[in-house]
Protein backbone atom coordinates (compact mmCIF):
# COMPACT_ATOMS: atom_id res chain seq x y z
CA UNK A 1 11.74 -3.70 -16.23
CA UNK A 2 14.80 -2.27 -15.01
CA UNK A 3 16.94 -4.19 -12.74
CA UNK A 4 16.73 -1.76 -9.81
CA UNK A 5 13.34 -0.21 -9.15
CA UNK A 6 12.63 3.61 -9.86
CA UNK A 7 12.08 5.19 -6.44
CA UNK A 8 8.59 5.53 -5.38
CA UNK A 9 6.78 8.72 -6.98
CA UNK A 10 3.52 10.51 -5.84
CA UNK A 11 0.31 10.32 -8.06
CA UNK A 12 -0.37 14.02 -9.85
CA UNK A 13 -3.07 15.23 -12.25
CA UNK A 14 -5.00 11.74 -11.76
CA UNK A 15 -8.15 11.70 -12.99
CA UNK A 16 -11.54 9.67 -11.75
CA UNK A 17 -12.39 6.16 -14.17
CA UNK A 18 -15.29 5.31 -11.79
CA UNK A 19 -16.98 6.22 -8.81
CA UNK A 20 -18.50 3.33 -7.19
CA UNK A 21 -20.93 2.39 -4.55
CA UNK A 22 -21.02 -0.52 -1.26
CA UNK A 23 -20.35 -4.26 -2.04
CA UNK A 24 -18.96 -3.81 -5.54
CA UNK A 25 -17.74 -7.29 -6.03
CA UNK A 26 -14.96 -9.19 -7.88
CA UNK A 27 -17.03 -10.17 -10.48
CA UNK A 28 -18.08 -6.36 -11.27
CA UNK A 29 -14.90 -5.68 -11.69
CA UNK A 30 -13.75 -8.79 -13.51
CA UNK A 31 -16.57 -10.64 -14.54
CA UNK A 32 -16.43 -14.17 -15.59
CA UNK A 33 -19.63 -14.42 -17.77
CA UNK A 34 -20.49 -14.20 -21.57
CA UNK A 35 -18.65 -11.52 -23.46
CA UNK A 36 -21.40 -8.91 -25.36
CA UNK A 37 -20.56 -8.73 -28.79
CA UNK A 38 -20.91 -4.40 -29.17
CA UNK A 39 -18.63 -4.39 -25.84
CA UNK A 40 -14.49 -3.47 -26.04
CA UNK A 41 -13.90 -7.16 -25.71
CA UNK A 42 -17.04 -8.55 -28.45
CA UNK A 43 -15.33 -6.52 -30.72
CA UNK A 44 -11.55 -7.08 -30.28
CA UNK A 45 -12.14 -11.31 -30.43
CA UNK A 46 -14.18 -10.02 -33.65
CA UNK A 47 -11.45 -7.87 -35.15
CA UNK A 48 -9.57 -11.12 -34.78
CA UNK A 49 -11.91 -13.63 -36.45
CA UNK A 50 -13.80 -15.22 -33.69
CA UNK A 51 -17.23 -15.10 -34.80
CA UNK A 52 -19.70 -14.36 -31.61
CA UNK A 53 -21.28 -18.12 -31.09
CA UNK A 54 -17.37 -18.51 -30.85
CA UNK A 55 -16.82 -15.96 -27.89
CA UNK A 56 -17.19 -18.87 -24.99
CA UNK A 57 -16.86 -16.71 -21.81
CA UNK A 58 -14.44 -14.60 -19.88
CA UNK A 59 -13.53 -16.88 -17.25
CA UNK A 60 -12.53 -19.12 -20.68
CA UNK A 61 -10.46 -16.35 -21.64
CA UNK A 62 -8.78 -15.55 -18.34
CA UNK A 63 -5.27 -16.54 -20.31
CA UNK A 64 -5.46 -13.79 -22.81
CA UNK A 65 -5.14 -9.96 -20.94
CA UNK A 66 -6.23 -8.38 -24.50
CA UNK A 67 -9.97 -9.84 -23.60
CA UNK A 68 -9.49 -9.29 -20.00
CA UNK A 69 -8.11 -5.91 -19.62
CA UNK A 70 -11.19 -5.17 -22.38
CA UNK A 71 -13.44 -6.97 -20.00
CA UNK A 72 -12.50 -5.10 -16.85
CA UNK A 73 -15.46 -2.72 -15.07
CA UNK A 74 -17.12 -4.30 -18.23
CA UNK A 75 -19.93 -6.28 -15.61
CA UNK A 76 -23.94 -5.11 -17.41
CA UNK A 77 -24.67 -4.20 -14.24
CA UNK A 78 -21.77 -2.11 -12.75
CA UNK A 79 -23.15 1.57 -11.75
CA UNK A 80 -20.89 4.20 -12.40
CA UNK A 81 -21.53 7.09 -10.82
CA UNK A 82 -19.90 9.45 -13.88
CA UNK A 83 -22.50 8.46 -15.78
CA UNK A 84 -26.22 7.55 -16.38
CA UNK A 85 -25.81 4.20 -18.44
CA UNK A 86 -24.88 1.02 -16.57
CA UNK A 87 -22.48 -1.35 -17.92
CA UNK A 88 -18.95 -0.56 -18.30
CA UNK A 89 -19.15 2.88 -19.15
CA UNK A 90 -17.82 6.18 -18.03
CA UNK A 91 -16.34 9.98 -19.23
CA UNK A 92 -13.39 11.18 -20.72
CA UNK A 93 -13.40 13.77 -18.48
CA UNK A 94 -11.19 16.74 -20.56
CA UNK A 95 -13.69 16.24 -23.26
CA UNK A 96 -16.96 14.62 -21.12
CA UNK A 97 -17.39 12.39 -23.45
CA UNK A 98 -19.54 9.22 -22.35
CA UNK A 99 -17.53 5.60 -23.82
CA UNK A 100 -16.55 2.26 -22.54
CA UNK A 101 -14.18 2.28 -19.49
CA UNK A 102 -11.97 0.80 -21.61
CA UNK A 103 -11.75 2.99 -24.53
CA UNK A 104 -11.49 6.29 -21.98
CA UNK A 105 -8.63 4.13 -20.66
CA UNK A 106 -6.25 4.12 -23.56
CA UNK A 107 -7.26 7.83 -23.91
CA UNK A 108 -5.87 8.35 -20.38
CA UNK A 109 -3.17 6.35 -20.99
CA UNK A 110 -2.06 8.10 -24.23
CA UNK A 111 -2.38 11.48 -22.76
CA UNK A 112 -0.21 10.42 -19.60
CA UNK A 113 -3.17 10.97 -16.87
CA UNK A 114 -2.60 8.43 -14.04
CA UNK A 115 -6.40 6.82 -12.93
CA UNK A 116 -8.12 6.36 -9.67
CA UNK A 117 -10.95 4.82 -8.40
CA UNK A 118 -13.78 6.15 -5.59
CA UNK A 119 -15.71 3.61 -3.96
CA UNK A 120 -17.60 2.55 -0.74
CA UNK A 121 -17.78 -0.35 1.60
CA UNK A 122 -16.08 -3.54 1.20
CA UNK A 123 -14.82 -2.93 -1.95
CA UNK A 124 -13.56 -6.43 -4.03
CA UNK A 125 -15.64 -8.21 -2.07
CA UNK A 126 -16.85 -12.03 -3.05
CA UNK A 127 -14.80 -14.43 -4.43
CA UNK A 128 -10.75 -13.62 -4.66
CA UNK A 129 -10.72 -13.05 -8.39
CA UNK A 130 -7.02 -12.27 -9.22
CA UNK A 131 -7.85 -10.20 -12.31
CA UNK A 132 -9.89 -7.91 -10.56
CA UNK A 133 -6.85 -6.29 -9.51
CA UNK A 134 -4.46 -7.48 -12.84
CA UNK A 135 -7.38 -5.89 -15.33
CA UNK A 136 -7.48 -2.59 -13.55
CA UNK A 137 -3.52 -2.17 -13.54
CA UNK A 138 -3.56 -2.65 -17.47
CA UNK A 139 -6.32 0.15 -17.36
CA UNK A 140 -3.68 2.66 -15.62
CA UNK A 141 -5.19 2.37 -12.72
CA UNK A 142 -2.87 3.73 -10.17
CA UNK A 143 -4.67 3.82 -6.69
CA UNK A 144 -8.28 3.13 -5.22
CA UNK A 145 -9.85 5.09 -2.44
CA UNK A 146 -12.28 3.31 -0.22
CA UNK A 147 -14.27 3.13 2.66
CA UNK A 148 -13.15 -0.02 3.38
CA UNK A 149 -11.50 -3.30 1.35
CA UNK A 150 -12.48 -7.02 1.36
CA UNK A 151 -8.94 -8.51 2.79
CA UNK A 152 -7.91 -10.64 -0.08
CA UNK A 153 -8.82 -8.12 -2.92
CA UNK A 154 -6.65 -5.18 -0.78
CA UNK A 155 -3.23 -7.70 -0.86
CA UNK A 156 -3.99 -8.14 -4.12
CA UNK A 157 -4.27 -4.28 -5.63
CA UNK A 158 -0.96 -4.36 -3.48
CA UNK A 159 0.32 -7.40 -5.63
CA UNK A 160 -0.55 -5.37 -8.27
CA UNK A 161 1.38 -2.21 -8.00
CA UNK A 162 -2.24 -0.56 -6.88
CA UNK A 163 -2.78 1.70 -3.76
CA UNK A 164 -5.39 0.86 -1.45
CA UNK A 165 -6.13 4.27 0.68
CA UNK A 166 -9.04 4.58 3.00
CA UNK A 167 -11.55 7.37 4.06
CA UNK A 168 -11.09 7.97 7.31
CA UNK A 169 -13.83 6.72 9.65
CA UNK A 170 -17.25 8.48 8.84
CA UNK A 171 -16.01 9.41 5.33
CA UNK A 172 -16.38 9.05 1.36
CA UNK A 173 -16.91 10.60 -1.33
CA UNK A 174 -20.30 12.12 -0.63
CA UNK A 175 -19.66 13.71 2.79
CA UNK A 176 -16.53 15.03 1.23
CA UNK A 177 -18.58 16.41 -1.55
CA UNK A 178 -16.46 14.46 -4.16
CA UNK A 179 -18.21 14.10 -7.46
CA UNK A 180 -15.48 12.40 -9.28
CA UNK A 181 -14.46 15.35 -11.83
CA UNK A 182 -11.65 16.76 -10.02
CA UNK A 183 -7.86 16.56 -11.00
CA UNK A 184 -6.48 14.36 -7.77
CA UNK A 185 -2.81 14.77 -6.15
CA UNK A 186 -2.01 11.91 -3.53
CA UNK A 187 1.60 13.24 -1.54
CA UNK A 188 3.80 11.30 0.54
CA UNK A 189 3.58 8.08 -0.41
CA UNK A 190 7.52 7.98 -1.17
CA UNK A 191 7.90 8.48 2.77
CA UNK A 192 5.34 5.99 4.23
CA UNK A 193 7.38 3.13 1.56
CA UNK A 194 10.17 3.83 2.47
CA UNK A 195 9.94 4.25 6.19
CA UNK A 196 7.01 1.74 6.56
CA UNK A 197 4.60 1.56 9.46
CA UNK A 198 0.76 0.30 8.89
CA UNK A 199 -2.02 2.32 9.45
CA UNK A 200 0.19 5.73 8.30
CA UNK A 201 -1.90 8.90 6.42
CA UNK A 202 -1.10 10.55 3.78
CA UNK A 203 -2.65 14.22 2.07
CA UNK A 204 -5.01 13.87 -1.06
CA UNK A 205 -6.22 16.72 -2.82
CA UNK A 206 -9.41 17.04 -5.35
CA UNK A 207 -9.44 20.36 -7.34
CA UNK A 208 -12.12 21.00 -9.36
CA UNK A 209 -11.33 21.15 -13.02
CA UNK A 210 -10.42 23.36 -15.12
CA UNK A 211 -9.24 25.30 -11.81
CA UNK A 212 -5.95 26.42 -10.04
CA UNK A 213 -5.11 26.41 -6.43
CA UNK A 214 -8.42 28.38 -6.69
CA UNK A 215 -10.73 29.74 -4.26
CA UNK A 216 -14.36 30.02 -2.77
CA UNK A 217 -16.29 27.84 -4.18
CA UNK A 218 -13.30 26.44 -6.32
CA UNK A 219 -11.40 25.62 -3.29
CA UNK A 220 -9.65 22.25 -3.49
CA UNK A 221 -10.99 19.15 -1.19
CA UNK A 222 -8.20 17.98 1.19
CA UNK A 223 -8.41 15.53 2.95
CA UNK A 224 -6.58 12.46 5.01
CA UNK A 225 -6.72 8.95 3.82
CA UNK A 226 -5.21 5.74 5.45
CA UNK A 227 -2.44 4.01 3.85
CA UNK A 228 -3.81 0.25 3.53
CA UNK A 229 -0.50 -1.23 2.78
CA UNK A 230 -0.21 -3.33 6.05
CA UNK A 231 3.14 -5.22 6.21
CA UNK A 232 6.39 -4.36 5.62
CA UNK A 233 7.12 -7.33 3.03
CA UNK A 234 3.57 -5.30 1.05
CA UNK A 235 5.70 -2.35 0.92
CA UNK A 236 8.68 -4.10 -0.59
CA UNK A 237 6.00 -5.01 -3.14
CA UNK A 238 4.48 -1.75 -3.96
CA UNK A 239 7.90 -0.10 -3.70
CA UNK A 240 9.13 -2.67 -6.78
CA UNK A 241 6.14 -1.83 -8.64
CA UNK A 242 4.20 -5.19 -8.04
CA UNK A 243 4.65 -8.92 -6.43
CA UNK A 244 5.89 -10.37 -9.96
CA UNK A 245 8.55 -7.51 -10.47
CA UNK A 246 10.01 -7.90 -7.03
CA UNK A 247 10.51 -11.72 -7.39
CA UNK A 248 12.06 -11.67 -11.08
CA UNK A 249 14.59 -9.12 -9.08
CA UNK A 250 15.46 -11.45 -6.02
CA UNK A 251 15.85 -14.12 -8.55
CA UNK A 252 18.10 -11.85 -10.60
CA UNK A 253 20.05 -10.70 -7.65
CA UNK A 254 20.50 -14.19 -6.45
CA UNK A 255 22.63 -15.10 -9.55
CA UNK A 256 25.43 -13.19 -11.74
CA UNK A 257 24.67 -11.13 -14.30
CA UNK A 258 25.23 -11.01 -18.01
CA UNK A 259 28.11 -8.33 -19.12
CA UNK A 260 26.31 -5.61 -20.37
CA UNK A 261 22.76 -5.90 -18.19
C-alpha cells in the first residue's frame, strides 16, 4: 500500500463473473455451511492435509481468506445466469470455458481483466455477512450493477473498494438486452470521487465481444447507472481503495515517518 492513494481510475475491458437474479442473499455469496470436497475450497484444505471429515464449515473458517475467497459465489444453489449448472460456476469468457467462479477468477486476474457483477433486486440481502463483500474483492471484483442494494451489504462493497451502481428506475439487464458477454467500460467515476454529491450518474458501456466500436447489430449498449456511493466520508473510502486502507493512512499521517518511507 502506498502511503498516498493512486488517483481514482475508470474500469476498462471488464468482463462479467456472474449475472444474477432478485434476493440473492449474503449467504449466496458467502455461505457459511459445509465446504464440498470437489469444490475450489474441498480441495485447497485437501492440498493442505485436512482430510474431508476434517473440513468443519465455512463460517469455522471465516479467519482464513484462502478458504473464503475459494468459498465465495461457491453457495450449491447460486444461479448463474452464464451458465446452465448451479453452484459456483461460471465462463471464462475469451475461451467460454465453463469452471468454478473461482478458478475463472485467477484466470481474470492473471490476464489483467477487471470483474463485474449483474444482478437484480435487493442484492446482499439477509444477514450483514462482512465477507460477502471481502470474498468478492479477492476475486477482482471491481464493481456490481444492480437494481437495487440491501443497505448494509451496499456500505460494505464500499468498505471494500467495490462500486455499487444502479439501473436506473425500470431497468436491468434484461430490458437492456445485457447477456453478460460483453467487454464493459464504466467512465467518470474519477469526477463523481472527487467532486462528491450522492445520487450522481455516470456512462457504462457493454460491447459485444470480439467487436469494435461496431455497428448494427454490434452496436454497443450505453446506458446511465446511479452512483450508490452516498456520503462524502464513503467516497473518502472508495477514493483510498477501501475502509482499512484509509484508516492505516490517517493513522500514518497522524505520526512521523520513518526516513526513507
Amino acid at each position: 500500500m502506498k502511503i498516498k492513494p493512486s488517483p481514482v481510475e475508470d474500469i476498462k475491458k471488464a468482463r462479467v463473473l456472474a449475472v444474477l437474479g432478485d434476493s440473492v442473499t449474503t449467504d449466496h455469496i458467502s455461505p457459511a455451511g459445509s465446504i464440498k470436497k470437489d469444490g475450489p475450497a474441498g480441495k485447497y484444505l485437501q492440498e493442505h492435509g485436512v482430510k474431508p471429515a476434517d473440513f468443519n464449515s465455512y463460517g469455522s473458517r471465516r479467519g482464513n481468506h484462502e478458504v473464503m475467497v475459494r468459498g465465495t459465489f461457491a453457495n450449491v444453489r447460486l444461479r448463474n445466469k452464464l451458465v446452465s449448472t448451479e453452484g459456483g460456476f461460471t465462463r471464462h469468457l475469451p475461451t467460454n470455458q465453463e469452471m468454478s467462479i473461482f478458478d475463472a477468477s485467477e484466470k481474470y486476474i492473471a490476464e489483467g481483466t477487471p470483474l463485474i457483477i449483474l444482478a437484480g433486486k435487493e442484492y446482499g440481502s439477509g444477514s450483514s455477512r462482512d465477507w460477502a463483500a471481502k470474498g468478492p474483492r479477492l476475486l477482482g471484483v471491481h464493481a456490481v450493477i444492480a437494481e437495487s442494494y440491501e443497505r448494509i451489504h451496499r456500505s460494505n462493497l464500499v468498505g471494500m473498494g467495490i462500486l455499487p451502481l444502479q439501473f436506473e428506475a425500470g431497468q436491468n439487464a434484461e430490458s437492456l438486452k445485457l447477456t453478460g458477454e460483453e467487454t464493459f467500460e464504466i467512465t467518470g467515476i474519477r469526477e463523481i470521487i472527487d467532486h462528491f454529491a450522492a445520487g450522481r450518474k455516470l456512462k457504462v458501456r457493454a460491447a459485444s465481444s470480439g467487436t469494435s466500436s461496431g455497428g448494427g447489430k454490434d452496436k454497443p449498449i450505453e446506458f446511465d447507472a446511479i452512483v450508490r456511493i452516498d456520503t462524502p466520508q464513503e467516497a473518502l473510502y472508495y477514493a483510498n481503495g477501501g475502509i482499512l486502507q484509509y484508516v492505516l493512512r490517517q493513522l500514518l499521517a497522524a505520526k512521523p515517518q520513518p526516513v526513507g518511507v
